[in-house]
N, C-alpha and C. Protein backbone atom coordinates (compact mmCIF):
# COMPACT_ATOMS: atom_id res chain seq x y z
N UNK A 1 0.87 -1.18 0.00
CA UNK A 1 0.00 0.00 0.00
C UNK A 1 0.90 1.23 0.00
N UNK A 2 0.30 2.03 -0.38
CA UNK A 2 1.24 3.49 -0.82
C UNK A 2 0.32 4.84 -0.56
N UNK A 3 1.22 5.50 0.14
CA UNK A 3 0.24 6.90 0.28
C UNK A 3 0.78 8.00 -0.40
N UNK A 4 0.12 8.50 -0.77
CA UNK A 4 0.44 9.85 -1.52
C UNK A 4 0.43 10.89 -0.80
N UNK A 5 1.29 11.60 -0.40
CA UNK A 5 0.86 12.75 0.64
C UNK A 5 1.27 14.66 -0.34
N UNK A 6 0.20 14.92 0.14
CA UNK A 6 0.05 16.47 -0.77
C UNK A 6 0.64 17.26 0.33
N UNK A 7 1.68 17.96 0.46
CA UNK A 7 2.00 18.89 1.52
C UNK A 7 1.79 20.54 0.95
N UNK A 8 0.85 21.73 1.50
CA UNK A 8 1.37 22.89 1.28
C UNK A 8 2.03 23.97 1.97
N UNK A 9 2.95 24.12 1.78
CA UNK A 9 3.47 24.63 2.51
C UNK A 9 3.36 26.20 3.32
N UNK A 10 3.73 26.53 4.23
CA UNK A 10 2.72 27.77 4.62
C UNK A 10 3.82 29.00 4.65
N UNK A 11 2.80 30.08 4.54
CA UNK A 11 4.07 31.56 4.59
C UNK A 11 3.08 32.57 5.04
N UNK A 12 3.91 33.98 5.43
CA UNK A 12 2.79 34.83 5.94
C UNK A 12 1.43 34.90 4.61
N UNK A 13 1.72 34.74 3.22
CA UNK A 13 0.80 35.09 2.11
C UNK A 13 0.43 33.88 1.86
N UNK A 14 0.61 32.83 2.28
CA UNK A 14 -0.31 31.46 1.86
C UNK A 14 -1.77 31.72 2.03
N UNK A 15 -2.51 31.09 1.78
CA UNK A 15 -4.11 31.01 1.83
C UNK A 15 -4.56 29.66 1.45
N UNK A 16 -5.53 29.24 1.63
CA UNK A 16 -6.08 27.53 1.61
C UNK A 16 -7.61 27.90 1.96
N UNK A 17 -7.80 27.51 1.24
CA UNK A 17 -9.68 26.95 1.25
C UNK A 17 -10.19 25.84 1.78
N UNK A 18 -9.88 25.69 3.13
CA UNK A 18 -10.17 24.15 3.53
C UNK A 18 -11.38 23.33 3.13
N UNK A 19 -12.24 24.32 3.28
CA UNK A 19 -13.86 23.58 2.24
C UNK A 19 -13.73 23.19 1.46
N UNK A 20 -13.19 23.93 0.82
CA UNK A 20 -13.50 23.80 -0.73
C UNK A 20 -12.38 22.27 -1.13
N UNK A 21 -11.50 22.05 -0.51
CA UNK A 21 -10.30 21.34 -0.46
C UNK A 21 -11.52 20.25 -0.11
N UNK A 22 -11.68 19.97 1.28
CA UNK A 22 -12.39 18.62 1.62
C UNK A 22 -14.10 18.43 0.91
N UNK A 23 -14.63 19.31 0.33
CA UNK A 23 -16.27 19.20 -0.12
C UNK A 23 -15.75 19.01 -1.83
N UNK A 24 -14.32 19.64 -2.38
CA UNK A 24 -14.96 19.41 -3.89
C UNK A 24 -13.67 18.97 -4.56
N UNK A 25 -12.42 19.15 -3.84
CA UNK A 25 -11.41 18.79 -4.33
C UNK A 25 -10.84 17.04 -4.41
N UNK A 26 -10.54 16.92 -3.10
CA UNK A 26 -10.23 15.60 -2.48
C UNK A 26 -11.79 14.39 -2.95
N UNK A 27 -12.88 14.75 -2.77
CA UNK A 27 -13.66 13.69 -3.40
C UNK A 27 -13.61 14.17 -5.28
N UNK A 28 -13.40 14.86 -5.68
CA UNK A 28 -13.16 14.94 -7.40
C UNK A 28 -12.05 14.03 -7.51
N UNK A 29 -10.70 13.86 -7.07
CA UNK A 29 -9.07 13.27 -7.07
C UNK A 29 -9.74 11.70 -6.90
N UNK A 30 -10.58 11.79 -5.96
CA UNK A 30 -10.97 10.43 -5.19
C UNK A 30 -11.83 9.42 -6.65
N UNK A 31 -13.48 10.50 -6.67
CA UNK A 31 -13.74 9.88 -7.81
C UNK A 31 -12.89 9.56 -9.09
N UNK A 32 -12.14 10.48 -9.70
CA UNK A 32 -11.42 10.22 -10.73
C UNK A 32 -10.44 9.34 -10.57
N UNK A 33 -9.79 8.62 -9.97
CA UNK A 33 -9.35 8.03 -9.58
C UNK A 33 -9.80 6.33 -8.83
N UNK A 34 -10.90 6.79 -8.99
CA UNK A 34 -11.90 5.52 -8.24
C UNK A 34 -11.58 4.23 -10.03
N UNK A 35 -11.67 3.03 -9.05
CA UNK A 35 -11.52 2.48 -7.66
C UNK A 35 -10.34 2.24 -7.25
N UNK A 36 -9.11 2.90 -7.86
CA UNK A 36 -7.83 2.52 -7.28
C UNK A 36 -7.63 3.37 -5.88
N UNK A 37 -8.47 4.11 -5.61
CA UNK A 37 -7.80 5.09 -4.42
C UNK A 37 -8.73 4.91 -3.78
N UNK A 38 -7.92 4.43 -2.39
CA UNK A 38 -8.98 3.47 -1.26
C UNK A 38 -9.49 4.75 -0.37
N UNK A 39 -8.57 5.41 -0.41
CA UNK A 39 -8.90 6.80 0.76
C UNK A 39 -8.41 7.67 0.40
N UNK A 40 -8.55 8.63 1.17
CA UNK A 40 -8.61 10.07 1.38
C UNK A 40 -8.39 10.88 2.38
N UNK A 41 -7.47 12.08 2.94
CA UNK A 41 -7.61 12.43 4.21
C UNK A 41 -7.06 13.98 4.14
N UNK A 42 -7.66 15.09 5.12
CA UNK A 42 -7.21 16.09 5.01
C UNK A 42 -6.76 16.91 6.25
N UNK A 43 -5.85 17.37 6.48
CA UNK A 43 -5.74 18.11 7.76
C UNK A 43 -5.14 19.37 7.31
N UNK A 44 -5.47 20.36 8.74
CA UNK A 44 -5.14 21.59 8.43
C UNK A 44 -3.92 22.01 9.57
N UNK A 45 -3.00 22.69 9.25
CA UNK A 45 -1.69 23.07 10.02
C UNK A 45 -2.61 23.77 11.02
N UNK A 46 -2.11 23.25 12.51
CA UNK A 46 -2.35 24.09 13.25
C UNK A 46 -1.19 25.00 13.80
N UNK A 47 0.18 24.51 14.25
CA UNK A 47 0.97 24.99 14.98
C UNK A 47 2.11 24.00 14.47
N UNK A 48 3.64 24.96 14.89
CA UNK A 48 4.55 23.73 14.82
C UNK A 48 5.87 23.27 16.09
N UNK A 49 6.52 22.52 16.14
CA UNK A 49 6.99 22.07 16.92
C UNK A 49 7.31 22.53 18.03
N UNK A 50 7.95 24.22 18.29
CA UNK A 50 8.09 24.95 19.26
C UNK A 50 6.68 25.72 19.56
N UNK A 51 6.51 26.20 21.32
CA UNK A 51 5.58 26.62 21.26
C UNK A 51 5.61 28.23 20.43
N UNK A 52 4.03 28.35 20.19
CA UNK A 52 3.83 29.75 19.49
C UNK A 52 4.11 29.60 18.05
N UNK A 53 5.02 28.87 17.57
CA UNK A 53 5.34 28.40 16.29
C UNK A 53 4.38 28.39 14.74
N UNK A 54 4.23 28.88 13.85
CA UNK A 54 3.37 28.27 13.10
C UNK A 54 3.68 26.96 12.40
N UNK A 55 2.81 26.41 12.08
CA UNK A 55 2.53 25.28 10.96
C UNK A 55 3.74 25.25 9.78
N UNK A 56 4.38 24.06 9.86
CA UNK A 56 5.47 24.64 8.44
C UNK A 56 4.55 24.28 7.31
N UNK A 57 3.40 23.74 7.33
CA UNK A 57 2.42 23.11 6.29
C UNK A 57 0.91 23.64 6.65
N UNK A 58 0.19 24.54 5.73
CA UNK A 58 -1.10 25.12 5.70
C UNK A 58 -1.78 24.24 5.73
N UNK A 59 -1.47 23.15 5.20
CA UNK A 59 -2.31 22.06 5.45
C UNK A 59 -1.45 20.68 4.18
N UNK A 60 -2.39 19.82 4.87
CA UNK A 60 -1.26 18.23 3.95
C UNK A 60 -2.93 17.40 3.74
N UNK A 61 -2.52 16.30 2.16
CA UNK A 61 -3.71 15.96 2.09
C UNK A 61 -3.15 14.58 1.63
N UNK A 62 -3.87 13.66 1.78
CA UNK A 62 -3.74 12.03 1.96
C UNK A 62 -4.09 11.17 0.96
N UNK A 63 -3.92 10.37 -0.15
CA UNK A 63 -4.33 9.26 -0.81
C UNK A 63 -3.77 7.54 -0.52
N UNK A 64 -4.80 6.95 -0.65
CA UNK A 64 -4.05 5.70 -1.10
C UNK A 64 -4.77 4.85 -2.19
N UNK A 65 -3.47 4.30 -2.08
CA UNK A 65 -3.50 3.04 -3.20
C UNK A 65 -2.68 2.30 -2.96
N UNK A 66 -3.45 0.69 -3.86
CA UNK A 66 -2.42 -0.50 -3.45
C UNK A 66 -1.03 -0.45 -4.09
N UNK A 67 -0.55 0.12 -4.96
CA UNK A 67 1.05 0.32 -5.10
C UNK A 67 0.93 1.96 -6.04
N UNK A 68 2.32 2.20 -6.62
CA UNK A 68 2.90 2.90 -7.43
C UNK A 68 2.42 3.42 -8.62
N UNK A 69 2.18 2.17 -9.26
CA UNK A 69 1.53 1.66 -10.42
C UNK A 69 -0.05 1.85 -10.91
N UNK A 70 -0.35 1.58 -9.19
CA UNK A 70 -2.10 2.05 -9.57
C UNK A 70 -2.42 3.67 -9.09
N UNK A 71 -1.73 4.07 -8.67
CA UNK A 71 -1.50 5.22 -8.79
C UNK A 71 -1.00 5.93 -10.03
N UNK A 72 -0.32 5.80 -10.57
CA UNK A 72 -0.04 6.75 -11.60
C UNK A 72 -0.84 6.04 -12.93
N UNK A 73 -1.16 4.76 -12.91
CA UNK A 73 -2.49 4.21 -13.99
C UNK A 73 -3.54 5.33 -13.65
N UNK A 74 -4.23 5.66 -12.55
CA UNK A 74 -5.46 5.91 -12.05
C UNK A 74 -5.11 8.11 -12.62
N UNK A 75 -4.51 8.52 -11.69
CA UNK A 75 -4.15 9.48 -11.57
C UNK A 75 -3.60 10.35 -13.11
N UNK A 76 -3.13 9.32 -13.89
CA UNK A 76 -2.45 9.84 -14.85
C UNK A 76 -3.27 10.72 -15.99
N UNK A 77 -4.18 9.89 -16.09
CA UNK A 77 -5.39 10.85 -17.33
C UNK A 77 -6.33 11.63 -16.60
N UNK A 78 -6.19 11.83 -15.49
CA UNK A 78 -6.47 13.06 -15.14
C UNK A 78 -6.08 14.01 -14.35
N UNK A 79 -4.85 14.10 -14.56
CA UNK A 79 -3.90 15.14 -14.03
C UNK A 79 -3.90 16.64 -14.56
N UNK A 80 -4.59 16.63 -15.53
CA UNK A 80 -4.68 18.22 -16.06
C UNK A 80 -5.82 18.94 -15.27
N UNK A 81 -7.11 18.22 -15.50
CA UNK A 81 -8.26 18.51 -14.31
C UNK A 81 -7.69 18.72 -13.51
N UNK A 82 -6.99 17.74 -12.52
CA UNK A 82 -7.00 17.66 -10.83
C UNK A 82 -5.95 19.10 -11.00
N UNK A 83 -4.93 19.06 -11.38
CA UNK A 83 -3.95 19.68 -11.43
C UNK A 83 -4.57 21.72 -11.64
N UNK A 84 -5.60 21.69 -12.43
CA UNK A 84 -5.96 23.27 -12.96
C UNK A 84 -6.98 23.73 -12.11
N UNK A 85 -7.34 22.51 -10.60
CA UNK A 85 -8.14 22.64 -10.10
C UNK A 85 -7.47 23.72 -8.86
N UNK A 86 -6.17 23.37 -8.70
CA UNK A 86 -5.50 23.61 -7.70
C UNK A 86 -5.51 25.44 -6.86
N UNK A 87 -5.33 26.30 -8.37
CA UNK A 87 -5.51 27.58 -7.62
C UNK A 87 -6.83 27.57 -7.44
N UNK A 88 -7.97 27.16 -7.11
CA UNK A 88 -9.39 27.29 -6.91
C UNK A 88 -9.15 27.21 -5.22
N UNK A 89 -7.89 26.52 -4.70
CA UNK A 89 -8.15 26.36 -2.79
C UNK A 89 -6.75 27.06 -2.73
N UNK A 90 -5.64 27.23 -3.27
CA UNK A 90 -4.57 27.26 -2.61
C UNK A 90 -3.97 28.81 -3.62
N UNK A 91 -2.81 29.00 -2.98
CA UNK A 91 -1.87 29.90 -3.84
C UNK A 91 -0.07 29.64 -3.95
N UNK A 92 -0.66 27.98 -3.17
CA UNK A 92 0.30 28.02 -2.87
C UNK A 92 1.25 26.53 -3.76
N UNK A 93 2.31 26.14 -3.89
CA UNK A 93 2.71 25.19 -4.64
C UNK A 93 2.99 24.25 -4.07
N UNK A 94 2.20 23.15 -4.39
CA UNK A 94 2.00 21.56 -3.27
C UNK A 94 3.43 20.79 -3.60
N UNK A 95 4.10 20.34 -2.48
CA UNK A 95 5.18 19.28 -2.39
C UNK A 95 3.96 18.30 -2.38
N UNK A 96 4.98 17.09 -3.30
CA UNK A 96 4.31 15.56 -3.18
C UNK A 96 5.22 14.28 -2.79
N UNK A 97 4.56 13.82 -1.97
CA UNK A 97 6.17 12.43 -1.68
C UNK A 97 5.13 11.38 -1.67
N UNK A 98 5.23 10.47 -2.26
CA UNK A 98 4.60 8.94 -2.52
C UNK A 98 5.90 8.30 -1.75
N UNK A 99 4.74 7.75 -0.09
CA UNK A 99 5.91 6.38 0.20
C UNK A 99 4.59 5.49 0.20
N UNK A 100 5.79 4.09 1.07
CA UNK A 100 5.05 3.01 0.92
C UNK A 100 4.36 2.84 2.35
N UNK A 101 3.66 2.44 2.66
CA UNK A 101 2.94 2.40 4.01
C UNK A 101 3.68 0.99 4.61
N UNK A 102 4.78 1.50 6.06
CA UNK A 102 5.06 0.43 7.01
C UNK A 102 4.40 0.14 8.00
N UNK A 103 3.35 0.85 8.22
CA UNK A 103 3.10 -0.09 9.98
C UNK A 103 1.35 0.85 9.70
């Protein structure tokens, strides 16, 4: 199993649409992607490691799938959609790291 994790990263001018992220984004990625992508998950930066600190991430967003492969099968023809959807929640430019799920 493999997760896809969407990180954005945060700054005083970041902005994020968390709604709009969990009501139209993350289930669009999900359907289009259906049935290879088992889940879905979204959280929003609250704070970071020291106190008072902010969030080094405005927020990070979650996929899975059973490998690599069904991921980028699933994901691949519609990467222009998902992808032009992006300034609609964010302003900001998403890091992506695909690992494999240990424990």
């Amino acid at each position: 199993m493999i997760k896809v994790t969407i990180l954005y990263p945060n700054a005083p001018s970041a902005t994020f649409d968390m709604q709009y992220y969990v009501t139209h984004h993350l289930p669009m990625v999900r359907d289009r992607c259906a049935p290879a992508c088992h889940g879905i998950a979204a959280e929003g930066g609250v704070a970071g490691a020291e106190p008072g600190s902010q969030a080094p991430y405005i927020a990070v967003g979650h996929l899975t799938f059973d490998s690599l492969a069904a991921f980028q099968k699933a994901f691949t023809p519609h990467a222009p959609e998902i992808l032009a959807d992006v300034p609609n929640y964010t302003n900001t430019r998403p890091i992506i790291q695909i690992s494999e799920i240990a424990l």
